[in-house]
Each structure stands twice: as C-alpha cells, then as structure tokens.
N, C-alpha and C. Protein backbone atom coordinates (compact mmCIF):
# COMPACT_ATOMS: atom_id res chain seq x y z
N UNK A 1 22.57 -21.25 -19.37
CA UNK A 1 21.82 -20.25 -18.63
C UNK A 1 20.64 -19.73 -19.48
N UNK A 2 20.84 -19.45 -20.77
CA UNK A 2 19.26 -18.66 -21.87
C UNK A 2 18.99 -20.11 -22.18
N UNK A 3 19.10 -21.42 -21.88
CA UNK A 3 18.08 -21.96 -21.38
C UNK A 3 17.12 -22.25 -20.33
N UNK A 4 17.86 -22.17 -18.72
CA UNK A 4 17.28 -22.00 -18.07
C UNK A 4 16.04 -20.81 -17.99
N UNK A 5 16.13 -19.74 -18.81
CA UNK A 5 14.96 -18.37 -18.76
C UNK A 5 14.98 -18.44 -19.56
N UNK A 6 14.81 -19.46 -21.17
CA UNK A 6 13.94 -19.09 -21.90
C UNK A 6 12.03 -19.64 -21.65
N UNK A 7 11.32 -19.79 -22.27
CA UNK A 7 10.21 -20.38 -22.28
C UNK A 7 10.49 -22.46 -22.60
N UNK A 8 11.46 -22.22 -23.10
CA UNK A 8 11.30 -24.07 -22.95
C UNK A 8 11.56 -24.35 -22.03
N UNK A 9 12.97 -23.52 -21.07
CA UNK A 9 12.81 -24.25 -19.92
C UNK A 9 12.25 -24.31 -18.62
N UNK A 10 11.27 -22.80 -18.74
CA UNK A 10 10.23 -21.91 -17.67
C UNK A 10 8.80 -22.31 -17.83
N UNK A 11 8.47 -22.35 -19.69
CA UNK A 11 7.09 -22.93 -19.87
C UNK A 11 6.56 -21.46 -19.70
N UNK A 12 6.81 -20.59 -19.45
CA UNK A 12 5.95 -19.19 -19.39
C UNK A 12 5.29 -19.21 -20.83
N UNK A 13 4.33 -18.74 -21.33
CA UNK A 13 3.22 -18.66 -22.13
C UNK A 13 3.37 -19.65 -23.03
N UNK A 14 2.99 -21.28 -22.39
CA UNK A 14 3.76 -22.37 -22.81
C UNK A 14 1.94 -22.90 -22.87
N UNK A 15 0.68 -23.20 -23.46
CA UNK A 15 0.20 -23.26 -23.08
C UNK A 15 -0.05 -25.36 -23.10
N UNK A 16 -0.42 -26.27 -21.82
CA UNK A 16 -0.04 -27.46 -21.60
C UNK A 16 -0.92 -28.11 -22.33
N UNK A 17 -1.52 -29.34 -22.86
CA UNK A 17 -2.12 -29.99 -23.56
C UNK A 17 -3.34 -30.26 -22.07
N UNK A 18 -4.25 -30.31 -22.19
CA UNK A 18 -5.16 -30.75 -21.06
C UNK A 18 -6.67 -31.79 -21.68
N UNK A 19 -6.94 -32.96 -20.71
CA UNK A 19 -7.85 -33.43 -20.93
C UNK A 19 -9.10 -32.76 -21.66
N UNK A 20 -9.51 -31.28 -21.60
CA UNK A 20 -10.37 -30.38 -21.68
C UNK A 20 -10.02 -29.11 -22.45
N UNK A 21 -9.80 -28.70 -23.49
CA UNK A 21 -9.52 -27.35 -23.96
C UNK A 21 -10.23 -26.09 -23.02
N UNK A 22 -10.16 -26.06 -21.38
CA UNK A 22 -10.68 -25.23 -21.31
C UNK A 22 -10.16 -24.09 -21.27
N UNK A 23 -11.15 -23.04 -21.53
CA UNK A 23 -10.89 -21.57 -21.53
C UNK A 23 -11.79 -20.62 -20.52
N UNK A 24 -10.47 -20.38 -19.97
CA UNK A 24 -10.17 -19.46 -18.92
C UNK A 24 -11.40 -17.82 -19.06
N UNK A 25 -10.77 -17.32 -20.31
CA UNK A 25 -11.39 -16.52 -21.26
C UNK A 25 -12.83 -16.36 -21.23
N UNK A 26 -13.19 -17.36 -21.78
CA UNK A 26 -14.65 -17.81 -21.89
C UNK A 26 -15.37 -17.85 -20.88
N UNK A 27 -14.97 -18.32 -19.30
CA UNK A 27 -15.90 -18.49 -18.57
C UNK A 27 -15.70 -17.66 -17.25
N UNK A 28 -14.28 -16.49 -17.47
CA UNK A 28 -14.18 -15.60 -16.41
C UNK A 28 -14.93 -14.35 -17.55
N UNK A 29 -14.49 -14.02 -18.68
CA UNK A 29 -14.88 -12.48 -19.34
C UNK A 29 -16.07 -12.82 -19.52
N UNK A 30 -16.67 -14.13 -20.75
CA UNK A 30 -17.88 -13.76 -21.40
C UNK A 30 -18.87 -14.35 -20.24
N UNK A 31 -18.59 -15.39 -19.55
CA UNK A 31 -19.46 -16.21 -18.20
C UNK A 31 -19.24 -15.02 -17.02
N UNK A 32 -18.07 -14.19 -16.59
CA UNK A 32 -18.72 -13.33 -15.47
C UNK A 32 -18.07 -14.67 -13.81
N UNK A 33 -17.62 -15.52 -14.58
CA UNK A 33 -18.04 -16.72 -13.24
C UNK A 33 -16.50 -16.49 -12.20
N UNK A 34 -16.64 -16.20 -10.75
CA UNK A 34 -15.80 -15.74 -9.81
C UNK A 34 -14.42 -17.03 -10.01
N UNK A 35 -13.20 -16.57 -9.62
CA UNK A 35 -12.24 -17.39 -9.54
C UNK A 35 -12.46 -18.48 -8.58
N UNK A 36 -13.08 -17.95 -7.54
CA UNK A 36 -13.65 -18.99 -6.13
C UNK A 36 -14.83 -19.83 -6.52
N UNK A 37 -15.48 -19.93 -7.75
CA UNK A 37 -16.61 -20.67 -7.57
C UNK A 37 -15.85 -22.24 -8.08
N UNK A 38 -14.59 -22.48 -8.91
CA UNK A 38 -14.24 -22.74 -9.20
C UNK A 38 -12.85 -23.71 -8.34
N UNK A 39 -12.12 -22.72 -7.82
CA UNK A 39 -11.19 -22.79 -7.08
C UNK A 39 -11.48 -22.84 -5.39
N UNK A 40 -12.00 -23.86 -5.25
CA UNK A 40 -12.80 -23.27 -3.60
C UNK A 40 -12.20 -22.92 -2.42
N UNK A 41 -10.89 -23.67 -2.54
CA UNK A 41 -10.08 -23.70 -1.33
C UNK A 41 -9.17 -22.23 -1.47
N UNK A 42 -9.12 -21.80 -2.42
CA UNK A 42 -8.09 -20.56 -2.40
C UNK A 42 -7.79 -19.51 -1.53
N UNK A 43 -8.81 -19.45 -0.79
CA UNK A 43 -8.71 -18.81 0.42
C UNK A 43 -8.76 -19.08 1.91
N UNK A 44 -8.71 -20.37 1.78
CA UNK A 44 -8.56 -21.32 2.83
C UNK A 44 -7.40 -22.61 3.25
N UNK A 45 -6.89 -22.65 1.94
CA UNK A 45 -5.83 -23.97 1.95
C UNK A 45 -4.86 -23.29 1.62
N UNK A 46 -4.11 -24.35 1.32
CA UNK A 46 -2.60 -24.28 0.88
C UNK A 46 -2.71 -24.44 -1.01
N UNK A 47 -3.62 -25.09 -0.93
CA UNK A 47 -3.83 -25.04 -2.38
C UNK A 47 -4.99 -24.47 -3.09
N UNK A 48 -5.14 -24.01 -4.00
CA UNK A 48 -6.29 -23.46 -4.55
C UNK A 48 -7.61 -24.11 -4.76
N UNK A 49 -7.14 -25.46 -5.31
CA UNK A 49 -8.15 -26.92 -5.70
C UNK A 49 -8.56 -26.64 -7.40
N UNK A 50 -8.57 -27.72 -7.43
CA UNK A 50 -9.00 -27.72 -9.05
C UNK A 50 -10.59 -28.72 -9.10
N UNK A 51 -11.41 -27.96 -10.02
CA UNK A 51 -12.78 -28.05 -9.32
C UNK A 51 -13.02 -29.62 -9.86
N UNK A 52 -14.26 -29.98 -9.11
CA UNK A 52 -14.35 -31.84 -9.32
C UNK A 52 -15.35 -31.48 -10.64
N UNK A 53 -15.58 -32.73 -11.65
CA UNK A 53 -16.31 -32.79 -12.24
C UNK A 53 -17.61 -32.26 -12.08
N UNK A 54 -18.25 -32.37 -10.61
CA UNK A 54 -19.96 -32.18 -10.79
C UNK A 54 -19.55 -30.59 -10.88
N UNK A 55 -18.60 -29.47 -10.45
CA UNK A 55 -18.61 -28.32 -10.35
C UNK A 55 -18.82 -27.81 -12.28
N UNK A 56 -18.01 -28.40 -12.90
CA UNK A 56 -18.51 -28.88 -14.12
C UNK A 56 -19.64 -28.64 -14.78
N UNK A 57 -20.20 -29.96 -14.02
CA UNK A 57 -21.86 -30.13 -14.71
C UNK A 57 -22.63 -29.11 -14.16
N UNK A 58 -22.38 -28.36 -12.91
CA UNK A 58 -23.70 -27.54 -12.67
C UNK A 58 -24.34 -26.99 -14.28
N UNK A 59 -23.41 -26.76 -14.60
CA UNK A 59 -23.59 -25.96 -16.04
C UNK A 59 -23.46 -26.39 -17.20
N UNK A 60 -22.51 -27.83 -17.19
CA UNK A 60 -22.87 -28.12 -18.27
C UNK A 60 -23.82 -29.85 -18.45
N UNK A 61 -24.50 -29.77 -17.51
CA UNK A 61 -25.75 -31.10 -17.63
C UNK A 61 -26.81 -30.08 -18.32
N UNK A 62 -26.54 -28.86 -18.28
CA UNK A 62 -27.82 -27.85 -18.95
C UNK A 62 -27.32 -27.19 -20.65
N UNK A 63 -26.22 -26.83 -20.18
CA UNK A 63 -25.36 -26.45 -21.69
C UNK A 63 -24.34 -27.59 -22.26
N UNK A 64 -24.83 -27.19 -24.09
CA UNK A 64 -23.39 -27.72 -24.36
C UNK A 64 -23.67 -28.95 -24.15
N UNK A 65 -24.39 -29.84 -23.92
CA UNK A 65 -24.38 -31.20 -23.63
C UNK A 65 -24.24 -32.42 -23.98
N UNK A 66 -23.46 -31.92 -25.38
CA UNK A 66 -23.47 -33.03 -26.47
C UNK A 66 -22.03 -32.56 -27.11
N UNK A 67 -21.54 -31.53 -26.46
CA UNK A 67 -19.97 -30.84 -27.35
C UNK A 67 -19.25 -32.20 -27.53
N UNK A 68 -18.52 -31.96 -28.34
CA UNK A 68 -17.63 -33.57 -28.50
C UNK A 68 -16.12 -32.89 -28.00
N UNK A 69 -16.10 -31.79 -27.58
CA UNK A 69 -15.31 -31.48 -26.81
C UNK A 69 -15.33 -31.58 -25.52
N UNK A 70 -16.34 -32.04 -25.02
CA UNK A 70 -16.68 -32.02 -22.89
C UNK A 70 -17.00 -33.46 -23.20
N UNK A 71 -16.59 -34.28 -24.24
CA UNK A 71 -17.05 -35.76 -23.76
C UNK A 71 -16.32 -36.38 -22.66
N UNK A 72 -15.04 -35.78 -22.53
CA UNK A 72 -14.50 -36.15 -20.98
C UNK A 72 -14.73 -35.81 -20.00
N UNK A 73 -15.42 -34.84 -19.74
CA UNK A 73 -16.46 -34.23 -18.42
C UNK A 73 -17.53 -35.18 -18.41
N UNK A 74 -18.09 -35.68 -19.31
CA UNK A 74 -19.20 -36.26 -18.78
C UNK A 74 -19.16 -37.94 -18.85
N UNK A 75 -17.83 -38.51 -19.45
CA UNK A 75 -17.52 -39.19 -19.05
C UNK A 75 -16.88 -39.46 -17.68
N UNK A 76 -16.55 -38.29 -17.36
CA UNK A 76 -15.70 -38.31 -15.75
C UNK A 76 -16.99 -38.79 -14.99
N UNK A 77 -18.24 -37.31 -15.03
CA UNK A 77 -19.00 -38.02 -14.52
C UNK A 77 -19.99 -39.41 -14.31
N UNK A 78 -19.99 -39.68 -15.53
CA UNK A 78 -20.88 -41.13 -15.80
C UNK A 78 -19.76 -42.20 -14.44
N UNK A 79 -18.28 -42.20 -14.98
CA UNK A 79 -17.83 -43.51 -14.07
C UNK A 79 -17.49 -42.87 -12.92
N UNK A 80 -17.21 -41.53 -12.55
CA UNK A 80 -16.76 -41.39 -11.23
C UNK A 80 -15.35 -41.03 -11.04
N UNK A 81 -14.24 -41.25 -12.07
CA UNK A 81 -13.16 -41.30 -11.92
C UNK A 81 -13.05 -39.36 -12.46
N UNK A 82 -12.36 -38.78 -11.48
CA UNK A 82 -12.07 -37.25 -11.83
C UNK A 82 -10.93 -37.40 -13.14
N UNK A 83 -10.81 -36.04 -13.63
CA UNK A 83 -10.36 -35.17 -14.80
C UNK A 83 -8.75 -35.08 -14.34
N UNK A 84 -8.12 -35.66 -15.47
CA UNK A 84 -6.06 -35.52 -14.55
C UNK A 84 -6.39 -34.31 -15.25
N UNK A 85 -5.91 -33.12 -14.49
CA UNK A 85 -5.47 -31.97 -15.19
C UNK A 85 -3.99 -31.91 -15.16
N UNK A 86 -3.30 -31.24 -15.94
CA UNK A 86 -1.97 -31.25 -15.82
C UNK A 86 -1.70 -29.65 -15.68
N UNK A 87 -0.89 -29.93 -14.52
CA UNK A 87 -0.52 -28.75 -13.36
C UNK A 87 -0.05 -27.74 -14.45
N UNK A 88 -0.24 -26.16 -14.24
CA UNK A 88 0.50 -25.21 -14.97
C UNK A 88 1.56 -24.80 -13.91
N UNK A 89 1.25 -24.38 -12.64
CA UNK A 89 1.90 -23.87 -11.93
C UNK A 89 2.61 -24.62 -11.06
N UNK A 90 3.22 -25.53 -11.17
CA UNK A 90 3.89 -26.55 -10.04
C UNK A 90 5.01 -26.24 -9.36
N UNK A 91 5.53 -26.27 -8.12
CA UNK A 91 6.27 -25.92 -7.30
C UNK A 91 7.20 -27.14 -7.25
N UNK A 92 8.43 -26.88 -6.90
CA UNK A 92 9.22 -28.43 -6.44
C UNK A 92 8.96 -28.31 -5.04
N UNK A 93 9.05 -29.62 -5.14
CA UNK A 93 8.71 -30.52 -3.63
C UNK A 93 9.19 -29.89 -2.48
N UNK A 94 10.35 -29.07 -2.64
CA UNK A 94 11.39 -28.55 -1.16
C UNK A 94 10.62 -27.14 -1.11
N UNK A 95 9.58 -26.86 -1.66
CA UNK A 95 9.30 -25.39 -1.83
C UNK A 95 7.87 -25.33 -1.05
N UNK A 96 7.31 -24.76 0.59
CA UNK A 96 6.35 -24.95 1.08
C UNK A 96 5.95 -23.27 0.53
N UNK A 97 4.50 -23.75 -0.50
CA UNK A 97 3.63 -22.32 -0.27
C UNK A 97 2.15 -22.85 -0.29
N UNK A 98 1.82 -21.73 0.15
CA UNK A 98 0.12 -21.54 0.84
C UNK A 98 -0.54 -20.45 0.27
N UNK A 99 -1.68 -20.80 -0.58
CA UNK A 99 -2.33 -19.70 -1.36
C UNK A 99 -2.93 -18.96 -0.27
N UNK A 100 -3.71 -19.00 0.58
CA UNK A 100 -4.48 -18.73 1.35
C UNK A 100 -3.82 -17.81 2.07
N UNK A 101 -2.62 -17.46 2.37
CA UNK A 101 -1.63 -16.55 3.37
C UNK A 101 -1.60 -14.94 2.36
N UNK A 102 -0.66 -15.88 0.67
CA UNK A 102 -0.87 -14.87 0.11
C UNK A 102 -2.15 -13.90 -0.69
N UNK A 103 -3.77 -14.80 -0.76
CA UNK A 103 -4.64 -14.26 -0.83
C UNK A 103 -5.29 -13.22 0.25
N UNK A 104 -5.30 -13.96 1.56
CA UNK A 104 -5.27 -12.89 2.68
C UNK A 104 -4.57 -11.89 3.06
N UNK A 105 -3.34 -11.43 2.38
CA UNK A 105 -2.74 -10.55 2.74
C UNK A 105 -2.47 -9.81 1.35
N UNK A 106 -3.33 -9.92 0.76
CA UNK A 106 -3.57 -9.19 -0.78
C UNK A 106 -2.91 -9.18 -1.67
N UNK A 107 -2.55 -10.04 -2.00
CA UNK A 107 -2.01 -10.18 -3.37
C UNK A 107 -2.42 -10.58 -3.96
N UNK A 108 -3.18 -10.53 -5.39
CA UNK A 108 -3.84 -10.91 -6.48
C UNK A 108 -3.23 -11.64 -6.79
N UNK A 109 -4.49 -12.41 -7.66
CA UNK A 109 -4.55 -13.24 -8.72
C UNK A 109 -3.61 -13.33 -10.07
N UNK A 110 -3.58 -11.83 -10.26
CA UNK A 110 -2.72 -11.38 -11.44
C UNK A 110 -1.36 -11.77 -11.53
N UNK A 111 -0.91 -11.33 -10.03
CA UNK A 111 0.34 -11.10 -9.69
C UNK A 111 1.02 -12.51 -10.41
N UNK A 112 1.15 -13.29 -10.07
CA UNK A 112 1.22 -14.89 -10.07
C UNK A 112 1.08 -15.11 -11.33
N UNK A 113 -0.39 -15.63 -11.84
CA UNK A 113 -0.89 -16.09 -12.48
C UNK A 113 -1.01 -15.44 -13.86
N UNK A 114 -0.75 -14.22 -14.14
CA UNK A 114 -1.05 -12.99 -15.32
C UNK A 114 -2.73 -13.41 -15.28
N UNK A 115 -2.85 -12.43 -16.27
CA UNK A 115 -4.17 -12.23 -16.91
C UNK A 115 -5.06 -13.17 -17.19
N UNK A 116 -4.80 -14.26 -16.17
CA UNK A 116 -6.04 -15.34 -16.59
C UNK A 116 -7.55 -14.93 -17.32
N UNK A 117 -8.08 -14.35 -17.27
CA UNK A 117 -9.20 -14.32 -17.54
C UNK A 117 -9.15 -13.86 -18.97
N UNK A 118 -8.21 -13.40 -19.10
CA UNK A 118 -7.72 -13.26 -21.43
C UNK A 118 -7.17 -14.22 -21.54
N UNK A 119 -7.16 -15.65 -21.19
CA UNK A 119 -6.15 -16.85 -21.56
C UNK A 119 -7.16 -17.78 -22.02
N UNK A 120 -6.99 -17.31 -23.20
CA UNK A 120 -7.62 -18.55 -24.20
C UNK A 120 -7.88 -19.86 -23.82
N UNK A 121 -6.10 -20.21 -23.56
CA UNK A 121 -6.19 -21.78 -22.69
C UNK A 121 -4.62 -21.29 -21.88
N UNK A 122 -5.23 -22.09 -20.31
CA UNK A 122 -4.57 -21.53 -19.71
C UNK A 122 -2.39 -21.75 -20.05
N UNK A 123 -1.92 -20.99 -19.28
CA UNK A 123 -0.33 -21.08 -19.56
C UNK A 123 0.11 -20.57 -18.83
N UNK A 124 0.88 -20.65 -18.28
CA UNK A 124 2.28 -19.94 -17.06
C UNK A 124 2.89 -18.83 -17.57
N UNK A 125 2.05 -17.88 -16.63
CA UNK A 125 2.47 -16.51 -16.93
C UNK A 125 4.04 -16.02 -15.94
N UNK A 126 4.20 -16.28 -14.90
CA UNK A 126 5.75 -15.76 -14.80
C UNK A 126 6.71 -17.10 -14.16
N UNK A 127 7.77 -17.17 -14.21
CA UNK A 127 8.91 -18.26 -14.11
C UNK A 127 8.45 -18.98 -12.57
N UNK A 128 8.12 -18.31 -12.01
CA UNK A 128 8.04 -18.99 -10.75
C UNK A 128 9.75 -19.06 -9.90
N UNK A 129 10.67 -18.66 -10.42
CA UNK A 129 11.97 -19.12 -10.13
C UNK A 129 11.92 -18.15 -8.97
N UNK A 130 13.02 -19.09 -7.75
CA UNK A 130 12.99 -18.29 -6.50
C UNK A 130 13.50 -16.54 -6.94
N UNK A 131 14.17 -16.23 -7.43
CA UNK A 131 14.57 -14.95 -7.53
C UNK A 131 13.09 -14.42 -7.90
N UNK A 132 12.11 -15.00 -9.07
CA UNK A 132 11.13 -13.65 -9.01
C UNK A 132 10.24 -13.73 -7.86
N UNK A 133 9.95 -14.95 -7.10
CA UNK A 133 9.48 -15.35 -5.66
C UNK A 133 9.78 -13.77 -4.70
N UNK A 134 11.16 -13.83 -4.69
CA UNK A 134 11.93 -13.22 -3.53
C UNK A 134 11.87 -11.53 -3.83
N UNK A 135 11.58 -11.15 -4.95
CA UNK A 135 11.46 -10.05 -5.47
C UNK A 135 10.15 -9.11 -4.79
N UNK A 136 9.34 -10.08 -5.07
CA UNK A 136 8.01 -9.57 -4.10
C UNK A 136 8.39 -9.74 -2.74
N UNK A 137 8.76 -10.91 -2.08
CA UNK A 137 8.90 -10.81 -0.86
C UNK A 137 9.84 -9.79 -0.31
N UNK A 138 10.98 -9.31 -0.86
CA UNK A 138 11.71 -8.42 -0.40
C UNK A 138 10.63 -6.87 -0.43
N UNK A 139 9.75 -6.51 -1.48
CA UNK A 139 9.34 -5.68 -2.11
C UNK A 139 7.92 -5.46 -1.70
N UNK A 140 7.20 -5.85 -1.00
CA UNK A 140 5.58 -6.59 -1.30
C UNK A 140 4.98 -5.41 -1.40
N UNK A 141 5.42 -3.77 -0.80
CA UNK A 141 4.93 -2.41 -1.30
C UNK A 141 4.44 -2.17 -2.67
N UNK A 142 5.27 -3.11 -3.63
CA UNK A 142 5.05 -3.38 -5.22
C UNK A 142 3.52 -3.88 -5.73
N UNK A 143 3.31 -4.91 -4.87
CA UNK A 143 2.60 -5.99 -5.69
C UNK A 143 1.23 -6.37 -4.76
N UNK A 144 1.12 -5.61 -3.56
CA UNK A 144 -0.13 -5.72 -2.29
C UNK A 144 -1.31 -4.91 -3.47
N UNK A 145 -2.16 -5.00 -2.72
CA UNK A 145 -3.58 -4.40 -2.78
C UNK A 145 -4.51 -4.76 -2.08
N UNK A 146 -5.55 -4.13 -1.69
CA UNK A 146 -6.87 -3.91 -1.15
C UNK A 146 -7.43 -5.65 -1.14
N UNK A 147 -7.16 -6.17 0.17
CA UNK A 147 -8.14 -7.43 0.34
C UNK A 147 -9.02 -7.45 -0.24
N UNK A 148 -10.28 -6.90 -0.97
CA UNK A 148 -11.16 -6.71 -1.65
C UNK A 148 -10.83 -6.78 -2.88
N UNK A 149 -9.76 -6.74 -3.52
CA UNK A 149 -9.43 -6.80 -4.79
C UNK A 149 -8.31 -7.63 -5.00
N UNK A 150 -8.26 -8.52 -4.58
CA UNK A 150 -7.46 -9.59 -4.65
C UNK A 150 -7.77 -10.38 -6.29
N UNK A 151 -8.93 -10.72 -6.13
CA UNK A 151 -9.87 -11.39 -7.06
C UNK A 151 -10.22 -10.38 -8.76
N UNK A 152 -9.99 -9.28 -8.39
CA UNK A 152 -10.55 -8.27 -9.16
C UNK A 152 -8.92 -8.49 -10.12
N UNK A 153 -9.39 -8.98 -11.74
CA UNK A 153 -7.88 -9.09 -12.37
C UNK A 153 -7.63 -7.54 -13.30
N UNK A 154 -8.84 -6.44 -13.31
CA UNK A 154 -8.71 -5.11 -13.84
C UNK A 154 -8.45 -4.10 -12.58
N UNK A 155 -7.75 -4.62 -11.36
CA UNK A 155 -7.57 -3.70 -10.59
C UNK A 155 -6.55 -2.51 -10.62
N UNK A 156 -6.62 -1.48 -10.16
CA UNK A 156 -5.39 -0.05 -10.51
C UNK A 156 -5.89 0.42 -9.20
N UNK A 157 -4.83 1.03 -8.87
CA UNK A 157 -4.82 1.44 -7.26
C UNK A 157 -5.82 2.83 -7.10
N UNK A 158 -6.55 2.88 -8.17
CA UNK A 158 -7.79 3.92 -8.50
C UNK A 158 -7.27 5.69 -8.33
N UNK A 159 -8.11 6.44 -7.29
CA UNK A 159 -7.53 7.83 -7.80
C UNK A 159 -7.18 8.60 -6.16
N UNK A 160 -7.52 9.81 -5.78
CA UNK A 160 -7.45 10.70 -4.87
C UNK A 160 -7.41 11.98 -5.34
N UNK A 161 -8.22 12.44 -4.44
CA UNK A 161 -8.13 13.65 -4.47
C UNK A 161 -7.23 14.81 -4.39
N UNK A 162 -6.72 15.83 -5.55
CA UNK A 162 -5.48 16.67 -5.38
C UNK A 162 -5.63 17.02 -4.61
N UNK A 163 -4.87 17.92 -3.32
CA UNK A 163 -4.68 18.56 -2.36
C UNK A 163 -4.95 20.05 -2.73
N UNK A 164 -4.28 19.87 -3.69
CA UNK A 164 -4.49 21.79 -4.64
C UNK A 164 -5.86 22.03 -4.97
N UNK A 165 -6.07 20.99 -6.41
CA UNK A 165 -7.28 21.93 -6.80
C UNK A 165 -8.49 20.90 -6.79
N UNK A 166 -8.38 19.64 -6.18
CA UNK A 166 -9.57 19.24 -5.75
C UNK A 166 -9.75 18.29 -6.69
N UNK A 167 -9.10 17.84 -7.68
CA UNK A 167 -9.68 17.00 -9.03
C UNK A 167 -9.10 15.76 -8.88
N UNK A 168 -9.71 14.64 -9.08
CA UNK A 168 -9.27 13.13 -8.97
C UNK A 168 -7.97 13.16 -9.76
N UNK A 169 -6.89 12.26 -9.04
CA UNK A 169 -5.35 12.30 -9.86
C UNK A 169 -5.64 10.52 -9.24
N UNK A 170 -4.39 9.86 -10.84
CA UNK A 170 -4.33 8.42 -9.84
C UNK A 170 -3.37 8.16 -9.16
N UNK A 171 -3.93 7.55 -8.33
CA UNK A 171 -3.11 7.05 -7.06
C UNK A 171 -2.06 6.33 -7.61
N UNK A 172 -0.83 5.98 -6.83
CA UNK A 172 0.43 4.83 -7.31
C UNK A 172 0.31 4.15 -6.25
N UNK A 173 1.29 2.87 -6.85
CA UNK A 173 1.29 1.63 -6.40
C UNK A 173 2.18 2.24 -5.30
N UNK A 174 3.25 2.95 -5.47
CA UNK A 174 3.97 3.48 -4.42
C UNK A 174 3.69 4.21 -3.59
N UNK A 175 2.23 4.76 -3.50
CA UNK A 175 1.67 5.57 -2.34
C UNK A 175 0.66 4.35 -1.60
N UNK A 176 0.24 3.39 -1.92
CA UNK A 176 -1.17 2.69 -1.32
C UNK A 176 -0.43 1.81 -1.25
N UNK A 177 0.77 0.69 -1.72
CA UNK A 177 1.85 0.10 -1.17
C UNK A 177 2.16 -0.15 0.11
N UNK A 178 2.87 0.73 0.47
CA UNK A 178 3.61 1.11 2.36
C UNK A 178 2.13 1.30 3.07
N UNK A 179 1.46 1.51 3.09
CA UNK A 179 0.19 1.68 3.79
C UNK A 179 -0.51 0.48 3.81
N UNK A 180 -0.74 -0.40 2.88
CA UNK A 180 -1.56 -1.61 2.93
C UNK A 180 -0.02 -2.57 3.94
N UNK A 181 0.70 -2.79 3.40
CA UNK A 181 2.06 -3.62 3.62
C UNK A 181 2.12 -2.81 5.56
N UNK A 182 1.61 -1.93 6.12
CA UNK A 182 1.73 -1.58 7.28
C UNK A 182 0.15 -1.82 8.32
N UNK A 183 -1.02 -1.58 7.49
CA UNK A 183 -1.87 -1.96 7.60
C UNK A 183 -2.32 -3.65 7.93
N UNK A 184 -1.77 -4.40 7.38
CA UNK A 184 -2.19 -5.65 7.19
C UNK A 184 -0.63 -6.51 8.24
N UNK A 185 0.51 -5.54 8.54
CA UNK A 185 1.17 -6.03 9.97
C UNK A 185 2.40 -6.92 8.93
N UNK A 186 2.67 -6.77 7.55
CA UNK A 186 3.49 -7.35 6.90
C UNK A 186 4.77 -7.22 7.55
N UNK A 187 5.63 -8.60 7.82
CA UNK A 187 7.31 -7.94 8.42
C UNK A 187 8.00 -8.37 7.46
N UNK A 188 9.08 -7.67 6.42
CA UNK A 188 9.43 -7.82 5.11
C UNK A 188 10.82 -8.57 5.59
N UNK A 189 10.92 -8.23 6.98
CA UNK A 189 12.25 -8.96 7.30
C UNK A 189 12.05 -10.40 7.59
N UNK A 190 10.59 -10.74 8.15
CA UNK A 190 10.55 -12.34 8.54
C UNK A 190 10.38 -13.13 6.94
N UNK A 191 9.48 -12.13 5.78
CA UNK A 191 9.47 -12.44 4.71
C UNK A 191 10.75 -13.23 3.65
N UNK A 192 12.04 -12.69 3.83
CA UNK A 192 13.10 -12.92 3.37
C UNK A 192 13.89 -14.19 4.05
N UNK A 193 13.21 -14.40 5.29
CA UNK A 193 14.12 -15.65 5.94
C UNK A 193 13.71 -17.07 5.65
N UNK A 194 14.65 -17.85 4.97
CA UNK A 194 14.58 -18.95 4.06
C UNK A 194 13.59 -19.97 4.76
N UNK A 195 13.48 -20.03 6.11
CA UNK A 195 12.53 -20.95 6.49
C UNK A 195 10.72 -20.83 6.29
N UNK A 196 10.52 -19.45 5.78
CA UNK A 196 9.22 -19.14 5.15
C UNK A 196 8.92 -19.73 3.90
N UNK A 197 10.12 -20.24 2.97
CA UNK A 197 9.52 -21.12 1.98
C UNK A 197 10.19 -23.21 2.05
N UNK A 198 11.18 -22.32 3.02
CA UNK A 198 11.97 -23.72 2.82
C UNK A 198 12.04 -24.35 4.06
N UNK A 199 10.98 -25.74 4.49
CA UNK A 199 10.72 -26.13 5.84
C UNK A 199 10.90 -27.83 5.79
C-alpha cells in the first residue's frame, strides 16, 4: 500500500525525461505566454493537445536558434515528423475524461495540474487516483471558480465588502463555492455516478 502513494508509484513531483527540457517556468512567468496558446484544444476537446512543432517555431525560428538544446525542435521541423512527448498526466484506458467540461465549468488549471507555471520542468502534481478524482466531484464547492479564472494559476477568491464597517475582508472558498457550483447548474449527485467517468 506506501507503495502504491508513494511518488514511485504515483510519479507526483516525479519530473519525466522529455525529448525537450522544456520549462513550463520560463515561458508561462518570464514569457507571460497563455496556457491556450499552447494547448489549443483545452477548451474544446477532450484533450488539451500538445502543441505541433511549428507552434514551437513561431518563436523559436526568431530566438534561440542555434540552442543545442531545441536541436530537436528544429529537427522535428526540417523532416516533418512531430516531438514524442512523454505523457505526465495519463489516465488508464477505462477512465473517460474531457478537459473541456471541466474547464467550462471552472475548474482551474491549478487544481489538477499544481503550479505549472513554477515548474522548472514539468511533473505530476497530484496522484490522479480515483479517490482524489471523487473528492472534488463529491465536493466541487471546494475547488470551482469564476469561468474567467480558470486559466489564472495566482487566483484567490479575492475580497468583499464588510457588512459592518465597510472595509474589504477576503472572501472564502466556502462562501463563492455553493454559489458558482449553483450558478453554473452543477448536480453533485449526477457527479458521483460511476458512469460519468466509467463508460
């Protein structure tokens, strides 16, 4: 069993060997560059997509163009043949999920994924195991936020105004929770029934 939940056998901050040392770090904090410019389908598919080589070169046929570290980017591009990345987040086969359901109905980036944008090189931030799956789904008051901030990985459920004396206090996850999760038509009971992941 403390193998099954340790990190050898979860891979949580395990970080994978990849064709590309890239960093996450580098091109969400110091680049500024959106999770979607990258990931295109994420709000549309079932899968996020992992970007093709030319998404790549927009930027680096201009930068960097000689790193002896991107010689496989631009070898991808010279013959045509795309970049194997090796999956961080992989699901088993009996397990149907759809990014696009849980991006539309607000759940961040974070949630999932941790702090990508401080990840040096990327790594599997939580187990993925059905129990922490089901935790949110039983719970999703926990872990929702503002469609608008889905994407946003420094988000806090911000402030409100005291009732008493008028001065910004912050808001909790447990007050803007039940309101988004009622707002957005969430049914926590269809959530829990096994044929939502298992089809």
């Amino acid at each position: 069993m403390h193998m099954y939940w340790s990190p050898f056998g979860t891979n949580v901050n395990v970080a994978k060997e990849q064709p590309v040392p890239f960093s996450h770090r580098h091109h969400v904090q110091a680049m500024g560059i959106d999770c979607r410019y990258c990931h295109t389908t994420v709000e549309t598919g079932t899968f996020a997509g992992i970007p093709p080589t030319e998404t790549c070169m927009t930027c680096h046929s201009q930068v960097w163009t000689e790193a002896p570290m991107l010689a496989p980017v631009r070898e991808s591009w010279d013959t045509g043949q795309p970049l194997e990345w090796n999956r961080i987040n992989d699901l088993p086969d009996f397990v149907y999920f759809n990014h696009s359901i849980h991006v539309n109905r607000g759940i961040g980036c974070v949630t999932c994924h941790g702090q990508v944008d401080d990840m040096p090189l990327m790594m599997k931030a939580e187990t993925l195991h059905m129990k922490w799956c089901l935790n949110c789904h039983e719970h999703p008051e926990k872990f929702i936020r503002p469609a608008d901030k889905v994407f946003d990985m420094q988000w806090t459920p911000g402030t409100n105004k005291n009732p008493v004396t008028g001065e910004p206090e912050p808001l909790k996850q447990t007050e803007i929770g039940p309101q988004l999760v009622q707002q957005l038509g969430i049914n926590k009971e269809q959530l829990t029934n096994c044929s939502i992941c298992h089809r």
